[in-house]
N, C-alpha and C. Protein backbone atom coordinates (compact mmCIF):
# COMPACT_ATOMS: atom_id res chain seq x y z
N UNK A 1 -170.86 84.21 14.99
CA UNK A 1 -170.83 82.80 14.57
C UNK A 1 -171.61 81.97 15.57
N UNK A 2 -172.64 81.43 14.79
CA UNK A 2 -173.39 80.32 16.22
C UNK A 2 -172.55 79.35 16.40
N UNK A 3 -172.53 79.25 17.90
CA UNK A 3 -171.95 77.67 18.33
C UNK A 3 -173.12 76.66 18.53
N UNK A 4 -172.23 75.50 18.18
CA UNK A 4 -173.23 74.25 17.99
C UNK A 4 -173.33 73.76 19.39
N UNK A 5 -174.72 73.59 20.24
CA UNK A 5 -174.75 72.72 21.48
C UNK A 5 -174.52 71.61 21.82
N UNK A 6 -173.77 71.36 22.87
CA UNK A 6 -173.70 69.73 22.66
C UNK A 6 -173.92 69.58 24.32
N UNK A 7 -175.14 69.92 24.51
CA UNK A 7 -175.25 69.58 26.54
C UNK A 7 -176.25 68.25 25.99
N UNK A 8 -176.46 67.72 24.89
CA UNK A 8 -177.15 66.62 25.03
C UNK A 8 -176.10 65.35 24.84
N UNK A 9 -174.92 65.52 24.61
CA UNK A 9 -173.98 63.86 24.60
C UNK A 9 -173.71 63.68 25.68
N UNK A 10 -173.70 64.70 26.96
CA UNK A 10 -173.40 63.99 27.96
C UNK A 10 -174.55 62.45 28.21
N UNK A 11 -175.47 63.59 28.43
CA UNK A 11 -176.54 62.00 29.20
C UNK A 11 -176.46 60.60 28.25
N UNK A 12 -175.95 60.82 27.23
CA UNK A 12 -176.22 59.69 26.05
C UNK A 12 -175.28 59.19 26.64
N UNK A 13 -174.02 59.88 26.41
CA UNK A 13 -172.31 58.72 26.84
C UNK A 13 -172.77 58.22 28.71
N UNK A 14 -173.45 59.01 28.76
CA UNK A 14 -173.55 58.60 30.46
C UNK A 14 -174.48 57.05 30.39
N UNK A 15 -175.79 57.11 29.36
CA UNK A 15 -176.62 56.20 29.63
C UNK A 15 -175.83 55.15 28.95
N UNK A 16 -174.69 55.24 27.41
CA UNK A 16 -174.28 53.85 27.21
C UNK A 16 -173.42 53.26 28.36
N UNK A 17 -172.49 54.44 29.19
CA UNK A 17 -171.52 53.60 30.24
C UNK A 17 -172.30 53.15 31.25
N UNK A 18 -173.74 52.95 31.60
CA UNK A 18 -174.41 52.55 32.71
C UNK A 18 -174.53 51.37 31.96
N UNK A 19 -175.05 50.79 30.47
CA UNK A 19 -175.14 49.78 29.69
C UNK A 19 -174.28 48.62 29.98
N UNK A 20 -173.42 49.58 29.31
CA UNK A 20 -171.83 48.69 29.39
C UNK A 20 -171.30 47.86 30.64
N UNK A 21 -171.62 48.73 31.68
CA UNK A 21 -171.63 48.02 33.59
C UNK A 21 -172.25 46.92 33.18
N UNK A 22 -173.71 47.40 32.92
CA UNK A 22 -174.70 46.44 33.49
C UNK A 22 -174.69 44.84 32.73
N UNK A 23 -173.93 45.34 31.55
CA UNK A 23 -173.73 44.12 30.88
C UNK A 23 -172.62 43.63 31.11
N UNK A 24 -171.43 44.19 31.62
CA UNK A 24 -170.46 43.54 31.92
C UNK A 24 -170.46 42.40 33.40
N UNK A 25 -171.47 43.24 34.50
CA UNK A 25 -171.55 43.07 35.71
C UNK A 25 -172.75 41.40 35.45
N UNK A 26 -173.68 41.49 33.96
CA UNK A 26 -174.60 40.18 33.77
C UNK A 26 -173.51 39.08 33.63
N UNK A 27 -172.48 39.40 32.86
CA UNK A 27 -171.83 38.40 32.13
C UNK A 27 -170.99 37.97 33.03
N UNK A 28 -170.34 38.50 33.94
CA UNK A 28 -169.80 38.02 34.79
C UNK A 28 -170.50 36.91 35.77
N UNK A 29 -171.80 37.36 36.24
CA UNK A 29 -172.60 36.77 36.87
C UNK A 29 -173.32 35.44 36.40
N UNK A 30 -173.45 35.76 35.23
CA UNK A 30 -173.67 34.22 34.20
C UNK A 30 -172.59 33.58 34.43
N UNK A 31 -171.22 34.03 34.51
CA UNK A 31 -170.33 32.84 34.02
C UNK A 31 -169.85 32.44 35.68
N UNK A 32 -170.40 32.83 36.48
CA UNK A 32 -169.90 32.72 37.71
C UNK A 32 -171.00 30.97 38.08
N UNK A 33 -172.38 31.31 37.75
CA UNK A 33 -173.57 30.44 37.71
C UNK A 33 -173.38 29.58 37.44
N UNK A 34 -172.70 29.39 35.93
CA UNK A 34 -172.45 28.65 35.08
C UNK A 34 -171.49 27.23 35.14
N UNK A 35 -170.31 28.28 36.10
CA UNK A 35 -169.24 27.43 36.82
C UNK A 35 -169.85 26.61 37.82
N UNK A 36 -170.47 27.12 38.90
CA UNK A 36 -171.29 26.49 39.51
C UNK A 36 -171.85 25.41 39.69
N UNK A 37 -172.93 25.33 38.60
CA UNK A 37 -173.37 24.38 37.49
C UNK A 37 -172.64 23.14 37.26
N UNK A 38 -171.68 23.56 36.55
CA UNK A 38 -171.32 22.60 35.79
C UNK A 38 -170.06 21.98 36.41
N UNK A 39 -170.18 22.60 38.18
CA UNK A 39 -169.23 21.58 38.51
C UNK A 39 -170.26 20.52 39.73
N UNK A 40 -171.40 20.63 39.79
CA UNK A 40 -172.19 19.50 40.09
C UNK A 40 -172.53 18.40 39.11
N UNK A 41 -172.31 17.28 40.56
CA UNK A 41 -171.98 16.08 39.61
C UNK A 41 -173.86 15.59 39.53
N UNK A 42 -173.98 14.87 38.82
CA UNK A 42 -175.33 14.39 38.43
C UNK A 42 -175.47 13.17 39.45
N UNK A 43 -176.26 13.07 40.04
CA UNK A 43 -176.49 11.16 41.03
C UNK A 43 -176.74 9.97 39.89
N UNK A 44 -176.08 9.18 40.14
CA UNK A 44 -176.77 7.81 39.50
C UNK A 44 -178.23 7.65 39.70
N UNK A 45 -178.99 6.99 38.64
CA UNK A 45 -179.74 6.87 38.71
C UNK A 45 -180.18 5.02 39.05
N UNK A 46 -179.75 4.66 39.79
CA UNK A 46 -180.57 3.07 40.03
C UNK A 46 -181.34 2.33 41.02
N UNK A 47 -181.81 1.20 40.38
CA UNK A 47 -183.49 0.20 41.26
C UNK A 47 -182.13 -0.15 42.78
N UNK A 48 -182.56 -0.27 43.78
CA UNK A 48 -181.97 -0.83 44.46
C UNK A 48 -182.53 -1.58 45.68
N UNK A 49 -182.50 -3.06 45.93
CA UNK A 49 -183.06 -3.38 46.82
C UNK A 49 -182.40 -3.83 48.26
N UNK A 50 -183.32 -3.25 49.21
CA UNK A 50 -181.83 -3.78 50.03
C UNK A 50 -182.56 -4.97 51.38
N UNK A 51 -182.05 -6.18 52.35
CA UNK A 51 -182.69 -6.95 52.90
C UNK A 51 -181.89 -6.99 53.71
N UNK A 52 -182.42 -7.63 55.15
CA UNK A 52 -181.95 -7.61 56.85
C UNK A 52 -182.99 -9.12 56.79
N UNK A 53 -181.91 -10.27 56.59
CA UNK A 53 -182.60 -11.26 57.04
C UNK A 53 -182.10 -11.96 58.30
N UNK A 54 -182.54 -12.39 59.30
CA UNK A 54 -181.95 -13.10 60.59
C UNK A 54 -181.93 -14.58 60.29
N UNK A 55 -182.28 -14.86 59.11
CA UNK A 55 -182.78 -16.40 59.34
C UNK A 55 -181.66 -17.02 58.43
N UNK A 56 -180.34 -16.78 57.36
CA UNK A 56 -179.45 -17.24 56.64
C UNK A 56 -179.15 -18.53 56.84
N UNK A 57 -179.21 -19.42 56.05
CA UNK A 57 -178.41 -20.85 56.81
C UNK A 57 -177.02 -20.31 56.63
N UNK A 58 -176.60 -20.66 57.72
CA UNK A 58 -174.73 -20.41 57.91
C UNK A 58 -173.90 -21.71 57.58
N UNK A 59 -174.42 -22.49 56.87
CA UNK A 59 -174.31 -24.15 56.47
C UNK A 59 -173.32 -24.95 57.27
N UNK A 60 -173.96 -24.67 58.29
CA UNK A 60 -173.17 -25.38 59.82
C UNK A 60 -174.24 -25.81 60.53
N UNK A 61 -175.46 -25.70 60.27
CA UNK A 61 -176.45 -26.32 61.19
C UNK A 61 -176.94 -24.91 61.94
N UNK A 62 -176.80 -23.84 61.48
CA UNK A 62 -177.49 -22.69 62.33
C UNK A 62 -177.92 -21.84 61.52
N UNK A 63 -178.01 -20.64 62.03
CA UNK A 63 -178.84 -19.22 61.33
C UNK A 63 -177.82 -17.90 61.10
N UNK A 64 -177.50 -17.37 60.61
CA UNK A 64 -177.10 -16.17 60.42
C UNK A 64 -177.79 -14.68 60.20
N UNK A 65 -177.25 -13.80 60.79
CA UNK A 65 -177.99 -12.36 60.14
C UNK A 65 -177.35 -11.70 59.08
N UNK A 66 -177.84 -11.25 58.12
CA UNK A 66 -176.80 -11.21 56.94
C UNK A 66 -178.21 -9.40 56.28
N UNK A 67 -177.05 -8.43 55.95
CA UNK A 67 -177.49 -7.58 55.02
C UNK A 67 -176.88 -7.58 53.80
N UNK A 68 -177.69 -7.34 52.57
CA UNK A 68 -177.80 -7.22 51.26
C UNK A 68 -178.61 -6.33 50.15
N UNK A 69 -177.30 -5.72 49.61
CA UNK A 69 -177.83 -5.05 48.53
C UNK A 69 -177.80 -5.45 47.06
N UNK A 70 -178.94 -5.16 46.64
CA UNK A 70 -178.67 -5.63 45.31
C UNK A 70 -179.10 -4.90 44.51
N UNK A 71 -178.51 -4.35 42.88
CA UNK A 71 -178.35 -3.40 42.08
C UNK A 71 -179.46 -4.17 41.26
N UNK A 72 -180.16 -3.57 41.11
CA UNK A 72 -181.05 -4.23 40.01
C UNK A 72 -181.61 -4.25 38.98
N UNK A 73 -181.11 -2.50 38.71
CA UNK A 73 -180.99 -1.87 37.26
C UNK A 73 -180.41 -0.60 37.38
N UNK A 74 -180.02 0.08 36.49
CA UNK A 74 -179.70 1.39 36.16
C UNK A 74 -177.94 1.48 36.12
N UNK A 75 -177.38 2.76 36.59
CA UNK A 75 -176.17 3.42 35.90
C UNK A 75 -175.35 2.35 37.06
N UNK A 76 -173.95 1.81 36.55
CA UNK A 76 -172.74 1.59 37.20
C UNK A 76 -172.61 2.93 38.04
N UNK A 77 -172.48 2.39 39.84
CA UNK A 77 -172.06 3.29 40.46
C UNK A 77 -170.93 2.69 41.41
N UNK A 78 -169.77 3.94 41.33
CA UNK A 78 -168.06 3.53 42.07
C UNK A 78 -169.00 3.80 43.35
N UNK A 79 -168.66 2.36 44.47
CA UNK A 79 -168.46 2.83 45.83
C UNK A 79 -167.93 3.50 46.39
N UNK A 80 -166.58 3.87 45.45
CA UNK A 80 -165.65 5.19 46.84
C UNK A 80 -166.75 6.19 46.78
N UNK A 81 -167.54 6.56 45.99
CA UNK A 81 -168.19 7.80 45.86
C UNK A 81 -169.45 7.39 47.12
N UNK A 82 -169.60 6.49 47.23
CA UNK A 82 -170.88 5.75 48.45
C UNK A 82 -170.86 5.90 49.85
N UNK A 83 -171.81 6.65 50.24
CA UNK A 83 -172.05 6.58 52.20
C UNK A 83 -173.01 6.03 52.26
N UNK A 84 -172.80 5.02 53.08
CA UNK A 84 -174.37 3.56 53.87
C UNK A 84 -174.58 4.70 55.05
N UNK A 85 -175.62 5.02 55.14
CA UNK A 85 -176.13 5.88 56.81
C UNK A 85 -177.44 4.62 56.89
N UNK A 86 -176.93 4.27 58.36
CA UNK A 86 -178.39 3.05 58.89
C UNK A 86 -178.63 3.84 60.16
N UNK A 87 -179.98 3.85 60.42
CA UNK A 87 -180.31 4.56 61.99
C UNK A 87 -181.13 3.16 62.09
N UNK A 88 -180.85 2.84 63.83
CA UNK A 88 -181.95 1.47 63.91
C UNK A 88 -182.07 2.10 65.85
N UNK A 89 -183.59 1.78 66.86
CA UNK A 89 -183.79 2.75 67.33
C UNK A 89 -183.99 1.14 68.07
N UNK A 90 -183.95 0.86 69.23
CA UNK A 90 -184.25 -0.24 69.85
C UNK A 90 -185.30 0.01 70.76
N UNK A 91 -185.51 -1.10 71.87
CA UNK A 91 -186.86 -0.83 72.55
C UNK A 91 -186.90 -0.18 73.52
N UNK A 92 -185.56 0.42 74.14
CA UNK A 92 -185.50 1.46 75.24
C UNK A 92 -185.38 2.61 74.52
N UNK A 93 -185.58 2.83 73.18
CA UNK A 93 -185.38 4.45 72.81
C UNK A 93 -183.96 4.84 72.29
N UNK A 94 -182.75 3.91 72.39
CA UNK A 94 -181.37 4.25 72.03
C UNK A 94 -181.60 4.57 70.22
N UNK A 95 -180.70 4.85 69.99
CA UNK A 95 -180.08 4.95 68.67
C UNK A 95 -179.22 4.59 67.78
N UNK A 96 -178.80 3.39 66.82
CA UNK A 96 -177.76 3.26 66.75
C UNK A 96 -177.55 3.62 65.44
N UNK A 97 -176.87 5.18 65.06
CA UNK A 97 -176.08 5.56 63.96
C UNK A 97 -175.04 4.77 63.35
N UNK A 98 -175.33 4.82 62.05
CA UNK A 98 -173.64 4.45 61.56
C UNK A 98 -173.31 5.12 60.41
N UNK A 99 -172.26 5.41 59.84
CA UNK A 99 -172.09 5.65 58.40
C UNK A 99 -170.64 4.80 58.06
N UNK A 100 -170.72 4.29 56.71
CA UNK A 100 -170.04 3.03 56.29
C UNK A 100 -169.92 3.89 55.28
N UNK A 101 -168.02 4.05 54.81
CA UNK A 101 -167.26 4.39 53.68
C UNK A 101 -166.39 3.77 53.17
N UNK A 102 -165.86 3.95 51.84
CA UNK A 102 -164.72 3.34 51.26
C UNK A 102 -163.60 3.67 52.23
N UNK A 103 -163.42 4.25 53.58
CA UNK A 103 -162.28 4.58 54.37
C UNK A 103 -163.01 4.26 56.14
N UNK A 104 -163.81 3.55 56.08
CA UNK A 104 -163.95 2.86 57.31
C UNK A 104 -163.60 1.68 57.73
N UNK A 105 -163.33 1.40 58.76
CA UNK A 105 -162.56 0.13 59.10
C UNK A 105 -163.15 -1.58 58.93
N UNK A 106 -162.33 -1.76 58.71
CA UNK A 106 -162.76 -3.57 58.14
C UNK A 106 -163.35 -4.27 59.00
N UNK A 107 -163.79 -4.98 58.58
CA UNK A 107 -164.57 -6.02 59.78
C UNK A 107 -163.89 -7.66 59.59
N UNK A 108 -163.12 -8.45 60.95
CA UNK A 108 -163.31 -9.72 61.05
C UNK A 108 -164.02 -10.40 61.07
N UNK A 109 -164.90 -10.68 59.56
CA UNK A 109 -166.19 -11.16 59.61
C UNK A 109 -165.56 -13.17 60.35
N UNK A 110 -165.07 -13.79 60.65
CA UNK A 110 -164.95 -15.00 61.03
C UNK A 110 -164.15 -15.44 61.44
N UNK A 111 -163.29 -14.14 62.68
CA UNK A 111 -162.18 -14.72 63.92
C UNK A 111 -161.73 -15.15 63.07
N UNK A 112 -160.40 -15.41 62.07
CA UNK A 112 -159.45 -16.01 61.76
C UNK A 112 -158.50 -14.68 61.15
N UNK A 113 -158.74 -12.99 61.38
CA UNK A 113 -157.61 -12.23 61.23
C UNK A 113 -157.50 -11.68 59.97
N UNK A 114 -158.49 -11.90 59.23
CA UNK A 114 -158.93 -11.61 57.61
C UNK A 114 -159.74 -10.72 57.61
N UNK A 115 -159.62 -9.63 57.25
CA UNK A 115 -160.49 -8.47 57.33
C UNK A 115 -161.33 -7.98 56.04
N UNK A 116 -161.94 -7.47 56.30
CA UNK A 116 -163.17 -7.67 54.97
C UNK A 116 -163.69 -5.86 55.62
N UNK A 117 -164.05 -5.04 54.53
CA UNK A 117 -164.75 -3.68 54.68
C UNK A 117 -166.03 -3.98 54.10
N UNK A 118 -167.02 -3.88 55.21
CA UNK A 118 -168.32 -4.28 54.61
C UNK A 118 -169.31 -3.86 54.09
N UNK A 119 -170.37 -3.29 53.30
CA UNK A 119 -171.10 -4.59 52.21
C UNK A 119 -170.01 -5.22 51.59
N UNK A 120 -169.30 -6.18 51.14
CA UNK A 120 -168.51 -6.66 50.54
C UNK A 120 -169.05 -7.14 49.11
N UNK A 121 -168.28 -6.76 48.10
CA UNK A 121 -168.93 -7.49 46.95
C UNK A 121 -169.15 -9.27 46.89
N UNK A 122 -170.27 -9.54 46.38
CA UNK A 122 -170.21 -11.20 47.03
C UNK A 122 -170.12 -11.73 45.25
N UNK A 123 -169.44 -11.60 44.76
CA UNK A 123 -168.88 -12.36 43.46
C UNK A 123 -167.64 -13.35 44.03
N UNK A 124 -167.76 -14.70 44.01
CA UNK A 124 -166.53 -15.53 43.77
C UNK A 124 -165.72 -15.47 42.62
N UNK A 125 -166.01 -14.57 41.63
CA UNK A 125 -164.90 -15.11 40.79
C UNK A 125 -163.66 -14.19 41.43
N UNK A 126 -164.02 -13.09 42.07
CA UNK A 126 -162.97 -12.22 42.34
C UNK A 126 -162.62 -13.21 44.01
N UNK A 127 -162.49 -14.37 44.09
CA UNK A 127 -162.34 -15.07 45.37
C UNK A 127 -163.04 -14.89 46.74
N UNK A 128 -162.29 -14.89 47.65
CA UNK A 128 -163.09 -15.13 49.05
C UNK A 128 -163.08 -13.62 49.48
N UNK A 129 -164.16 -13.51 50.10
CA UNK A 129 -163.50 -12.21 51.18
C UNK A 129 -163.03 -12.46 52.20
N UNK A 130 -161.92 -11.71 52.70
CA UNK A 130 -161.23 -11.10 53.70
C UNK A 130 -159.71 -11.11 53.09
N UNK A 131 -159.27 -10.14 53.70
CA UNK A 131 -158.07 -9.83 53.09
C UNK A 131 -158.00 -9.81 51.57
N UNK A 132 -158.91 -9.33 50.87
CA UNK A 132 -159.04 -9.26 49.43
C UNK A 132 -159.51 -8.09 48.75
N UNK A 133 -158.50 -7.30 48.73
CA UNK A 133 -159.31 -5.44 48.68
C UNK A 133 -160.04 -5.40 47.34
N UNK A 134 -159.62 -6.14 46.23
CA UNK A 134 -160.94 -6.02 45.38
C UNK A 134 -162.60 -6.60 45.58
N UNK A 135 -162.41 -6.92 46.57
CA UNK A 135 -163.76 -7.20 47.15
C UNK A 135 -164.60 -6.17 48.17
N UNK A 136 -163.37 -5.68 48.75
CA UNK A 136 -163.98 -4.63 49.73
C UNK A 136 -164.67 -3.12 49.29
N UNK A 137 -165.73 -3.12 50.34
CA UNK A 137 -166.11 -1.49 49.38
C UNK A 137 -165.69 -0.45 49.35
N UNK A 138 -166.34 0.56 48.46
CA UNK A 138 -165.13 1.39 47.96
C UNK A 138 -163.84 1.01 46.86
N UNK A 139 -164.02 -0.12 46.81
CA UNK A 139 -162.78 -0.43 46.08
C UNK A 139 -163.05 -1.20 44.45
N UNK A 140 -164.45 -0.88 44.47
CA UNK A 140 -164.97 -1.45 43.02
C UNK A 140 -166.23 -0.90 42.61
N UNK A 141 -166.70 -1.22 41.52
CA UNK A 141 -168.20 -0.19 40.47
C UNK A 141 -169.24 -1.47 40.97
N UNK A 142 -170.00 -0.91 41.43
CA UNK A 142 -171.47 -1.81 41.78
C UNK A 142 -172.10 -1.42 40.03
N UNK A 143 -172.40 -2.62 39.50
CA UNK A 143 -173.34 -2.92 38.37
C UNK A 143 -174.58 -3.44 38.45
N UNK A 144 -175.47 -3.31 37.47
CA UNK A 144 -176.59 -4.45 37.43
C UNK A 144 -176.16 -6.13 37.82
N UNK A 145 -177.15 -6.37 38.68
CA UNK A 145 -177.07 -7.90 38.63
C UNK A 145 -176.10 -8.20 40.17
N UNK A 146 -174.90 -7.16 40.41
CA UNK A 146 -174.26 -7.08 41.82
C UNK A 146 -174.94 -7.29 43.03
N UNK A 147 -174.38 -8.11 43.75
CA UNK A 147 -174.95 -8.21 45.39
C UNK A 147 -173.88 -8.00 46.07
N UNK A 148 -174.11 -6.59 47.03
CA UNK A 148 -173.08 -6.67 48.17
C UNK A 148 -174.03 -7.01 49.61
N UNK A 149 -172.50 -7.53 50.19
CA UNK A 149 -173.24 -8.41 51.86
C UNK A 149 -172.41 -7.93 52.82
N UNK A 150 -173.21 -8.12 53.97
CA UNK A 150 -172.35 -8.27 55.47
C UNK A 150 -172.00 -9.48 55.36
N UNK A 151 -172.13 -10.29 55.01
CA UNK A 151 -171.54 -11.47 55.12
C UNK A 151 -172.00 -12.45 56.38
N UNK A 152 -172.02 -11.62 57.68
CA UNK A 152 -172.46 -12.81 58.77
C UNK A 152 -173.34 -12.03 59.42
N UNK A 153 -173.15 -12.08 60.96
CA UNK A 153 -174.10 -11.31 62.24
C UNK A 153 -173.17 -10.17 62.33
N UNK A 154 -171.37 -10.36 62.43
CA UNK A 154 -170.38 -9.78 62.80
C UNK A 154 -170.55 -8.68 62.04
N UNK A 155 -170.64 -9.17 60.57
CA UNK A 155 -170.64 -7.63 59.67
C UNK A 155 -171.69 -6.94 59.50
N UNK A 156 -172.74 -7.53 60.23
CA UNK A 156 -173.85 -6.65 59.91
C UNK A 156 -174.30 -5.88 60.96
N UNK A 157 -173.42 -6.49 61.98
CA UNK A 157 -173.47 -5.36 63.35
C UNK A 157 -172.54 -3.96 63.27
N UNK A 158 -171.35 -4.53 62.60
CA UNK A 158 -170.73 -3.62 62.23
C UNK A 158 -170.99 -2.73 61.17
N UNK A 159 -172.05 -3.12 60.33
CA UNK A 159 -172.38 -2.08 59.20
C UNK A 159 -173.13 -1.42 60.01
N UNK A 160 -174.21 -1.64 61.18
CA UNK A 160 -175.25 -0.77 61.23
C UNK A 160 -174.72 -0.24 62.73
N UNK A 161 -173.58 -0.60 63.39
CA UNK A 161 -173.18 0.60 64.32
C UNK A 161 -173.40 -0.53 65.67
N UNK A 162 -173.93 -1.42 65.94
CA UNK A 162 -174.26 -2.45 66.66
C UNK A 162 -173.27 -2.97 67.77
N UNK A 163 -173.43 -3.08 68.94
CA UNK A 163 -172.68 -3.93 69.52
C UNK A 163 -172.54 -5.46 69.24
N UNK A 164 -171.76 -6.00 68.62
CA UNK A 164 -171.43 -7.80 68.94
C UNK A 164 -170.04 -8.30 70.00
N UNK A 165 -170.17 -9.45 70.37
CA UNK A 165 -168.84 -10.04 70.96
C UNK A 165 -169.28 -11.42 70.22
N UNK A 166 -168.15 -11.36 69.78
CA UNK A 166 -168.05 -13.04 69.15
C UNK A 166 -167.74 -13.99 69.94
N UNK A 167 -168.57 -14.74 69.67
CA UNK A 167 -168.74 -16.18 70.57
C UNK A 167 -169.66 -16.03 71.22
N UNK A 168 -170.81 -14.90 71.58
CA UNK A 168 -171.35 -15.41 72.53
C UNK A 168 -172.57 -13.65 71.49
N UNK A 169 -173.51 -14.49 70.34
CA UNK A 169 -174.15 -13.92 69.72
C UNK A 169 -175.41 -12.69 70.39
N UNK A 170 -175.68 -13.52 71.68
CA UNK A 170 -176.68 -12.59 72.20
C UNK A 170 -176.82 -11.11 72.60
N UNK A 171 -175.25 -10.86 72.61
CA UNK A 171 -175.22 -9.35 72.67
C UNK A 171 -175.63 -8.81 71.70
N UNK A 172 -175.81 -8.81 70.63
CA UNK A 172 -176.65 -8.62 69.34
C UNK A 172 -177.95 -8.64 69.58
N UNK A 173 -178.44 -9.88 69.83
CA UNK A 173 -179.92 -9.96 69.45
C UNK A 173 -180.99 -8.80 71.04
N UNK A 174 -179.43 -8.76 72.13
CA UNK A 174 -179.90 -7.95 73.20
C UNK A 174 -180.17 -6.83 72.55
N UNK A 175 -180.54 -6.47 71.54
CA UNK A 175 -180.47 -4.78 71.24
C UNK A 175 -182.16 -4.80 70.88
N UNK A 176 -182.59 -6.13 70.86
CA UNK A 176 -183.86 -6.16 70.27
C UNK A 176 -184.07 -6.20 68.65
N UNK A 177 -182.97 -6.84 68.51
CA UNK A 177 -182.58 -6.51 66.78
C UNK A 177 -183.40 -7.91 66.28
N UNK A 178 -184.52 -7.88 65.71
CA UNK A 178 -185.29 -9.36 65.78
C UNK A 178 -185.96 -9.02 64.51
N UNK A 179 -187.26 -9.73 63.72
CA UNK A 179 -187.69 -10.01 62.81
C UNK A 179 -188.68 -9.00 63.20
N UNK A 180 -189.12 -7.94 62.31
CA UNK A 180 -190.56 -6.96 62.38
C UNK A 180 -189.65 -5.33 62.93
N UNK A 181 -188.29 -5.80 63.58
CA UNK A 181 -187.57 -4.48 63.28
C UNK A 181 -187.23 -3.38 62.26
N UNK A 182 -187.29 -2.07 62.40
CA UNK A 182 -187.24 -1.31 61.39
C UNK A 182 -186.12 -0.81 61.56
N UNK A 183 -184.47 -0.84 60.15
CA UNK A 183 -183.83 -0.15 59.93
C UNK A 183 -184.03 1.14 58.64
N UNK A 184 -183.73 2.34 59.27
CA UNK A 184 -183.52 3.60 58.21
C UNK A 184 -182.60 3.49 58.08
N UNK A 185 -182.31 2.71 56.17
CA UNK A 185 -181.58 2.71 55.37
C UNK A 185 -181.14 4.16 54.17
N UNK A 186 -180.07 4.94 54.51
CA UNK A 186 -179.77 5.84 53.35
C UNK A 186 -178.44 5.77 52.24
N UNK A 187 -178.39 5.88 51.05
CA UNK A 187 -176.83 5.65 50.50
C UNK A 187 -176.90 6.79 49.71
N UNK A 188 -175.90 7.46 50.14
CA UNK A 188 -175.79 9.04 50.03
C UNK A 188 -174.67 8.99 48.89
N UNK A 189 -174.66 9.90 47.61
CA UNK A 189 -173.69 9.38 46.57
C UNK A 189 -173.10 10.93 46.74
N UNK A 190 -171.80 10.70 47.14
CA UNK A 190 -171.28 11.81 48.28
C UNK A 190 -171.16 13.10 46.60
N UNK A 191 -170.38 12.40 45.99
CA UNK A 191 -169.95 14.05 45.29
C UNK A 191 -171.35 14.90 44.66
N UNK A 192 -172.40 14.14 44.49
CA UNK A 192 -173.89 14.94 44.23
C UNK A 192 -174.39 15.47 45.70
N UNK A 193 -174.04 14.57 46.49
CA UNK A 193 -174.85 15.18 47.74
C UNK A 193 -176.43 14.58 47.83
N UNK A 194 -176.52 13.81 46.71
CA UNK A 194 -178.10 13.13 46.56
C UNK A 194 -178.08 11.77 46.75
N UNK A 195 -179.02 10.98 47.80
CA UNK A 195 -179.31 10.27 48.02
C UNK A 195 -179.80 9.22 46.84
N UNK A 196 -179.21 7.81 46.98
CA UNK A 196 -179.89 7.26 45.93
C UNK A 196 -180.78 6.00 46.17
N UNK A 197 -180.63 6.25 47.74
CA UNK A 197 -181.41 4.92 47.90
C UNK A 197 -181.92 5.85 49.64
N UNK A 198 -182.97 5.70 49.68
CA UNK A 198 -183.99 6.24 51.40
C UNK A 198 -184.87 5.52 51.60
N UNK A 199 -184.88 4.27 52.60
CA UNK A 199 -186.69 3.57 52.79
C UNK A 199 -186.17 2.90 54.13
N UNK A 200 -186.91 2.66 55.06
CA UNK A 200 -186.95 1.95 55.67
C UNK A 200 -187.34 0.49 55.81
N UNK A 201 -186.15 0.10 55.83
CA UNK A 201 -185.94 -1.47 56.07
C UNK A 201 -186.62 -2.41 57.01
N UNK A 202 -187.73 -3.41 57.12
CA UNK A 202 -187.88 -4.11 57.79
C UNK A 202 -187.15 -5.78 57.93
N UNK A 203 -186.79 -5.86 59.24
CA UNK A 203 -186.08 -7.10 59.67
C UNK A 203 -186.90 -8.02 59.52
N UNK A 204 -186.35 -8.95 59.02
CA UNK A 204 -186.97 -10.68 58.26
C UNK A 204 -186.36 -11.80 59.24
């Protein structure tokens, strides 16, 4: 009686279970990617302009230094999600870093004990700043048409990492912090990790 050969199913069952790996071992790897993916957040996309003027009337008969941003088109973006990074480099070579969050400390923008976290949203209808956390950042959606501020010299020393003593302004302007100065302005939109605003700022 002939017997029937069968030394050829091995290599066959052998080559579909190498298949079967290789497709199990893709699909895994896709869905691993995939997760990945789709747990990066997208950056806002918006115009943003930002200004360092020294010359503000402080409508007292003097000048103020005041920073400002202003949204000027594109997507509603939440400040908690927002990091301000300013590098400003003075005339001996120092450095002054800062980074400004929805969890950094407030600023007494005007000795009277009212604390304000600065850029501050500068809308009056939501009232005055200081002591007014819907004003402070981090704590509201920057839109089209929005201007946030330092508000004085105080907060804008404190946004960009600066030494001030109040009452006696010149420790400020000692840093060489004057008109034709260049601040590197960045606002880092933390859960993308992408920057949405990078240029260097010149002082006015």
């Amino acid at each position: 009686m002939e017997r029937k050969r069968e030394d050829a199913v091995s290599p066959v069952v052998g080559v579909m279970l190498m298949l079967v790996v290789t497709i199990i071992i893709a699909a895994v790897v896709s869905g691993f990617a995939g997760g990945l993916a789709g747990g990066t957040k997208a950056a806002p996309q918006a115009s943003i302009a930002v200004k360092i003027d020294t010359a503000v009337d402080n409508t007292m008969g003097g000048f103020d230094t005041k920073m400002t941003f202003e949204h000027l088109s594109g997507d509603p973006i939440n400040t908690k999600d927002l990091k301000i990074i300013t590098y400003y480099t003075n005339k001996t070579g120092h450095v002054y870093k800062h980074e400004q969050t929805a969890s950094s400390e407030a600023t007494d923008l005007y000795g009277w004990g009212s604390l304000t976290r600065v850029p501050f949203l500068n809308d009056m209808r939501l009232g005055y700043a200081g002591n007014n956390p819907a004003k402070d950042f981090g704590n509201f959606t920057w839109k089209t048409g929005d201007v946030l501020s330092s508000g004085n010299v105080a907060g804008t020393a404190d946004l960009l990492g600066i030494g001030f003593t109040r009452g006696n302004p010149d420790t400020f302007n000692e840093t060489d912090f004057k008109p034709g100065a260049v601040v590197d302005v960045k606002i880092l939109h933390v859960p993308s990790g992408k920057y949405i605003y990078d240029k260097e700022v010149v002082v006015e």
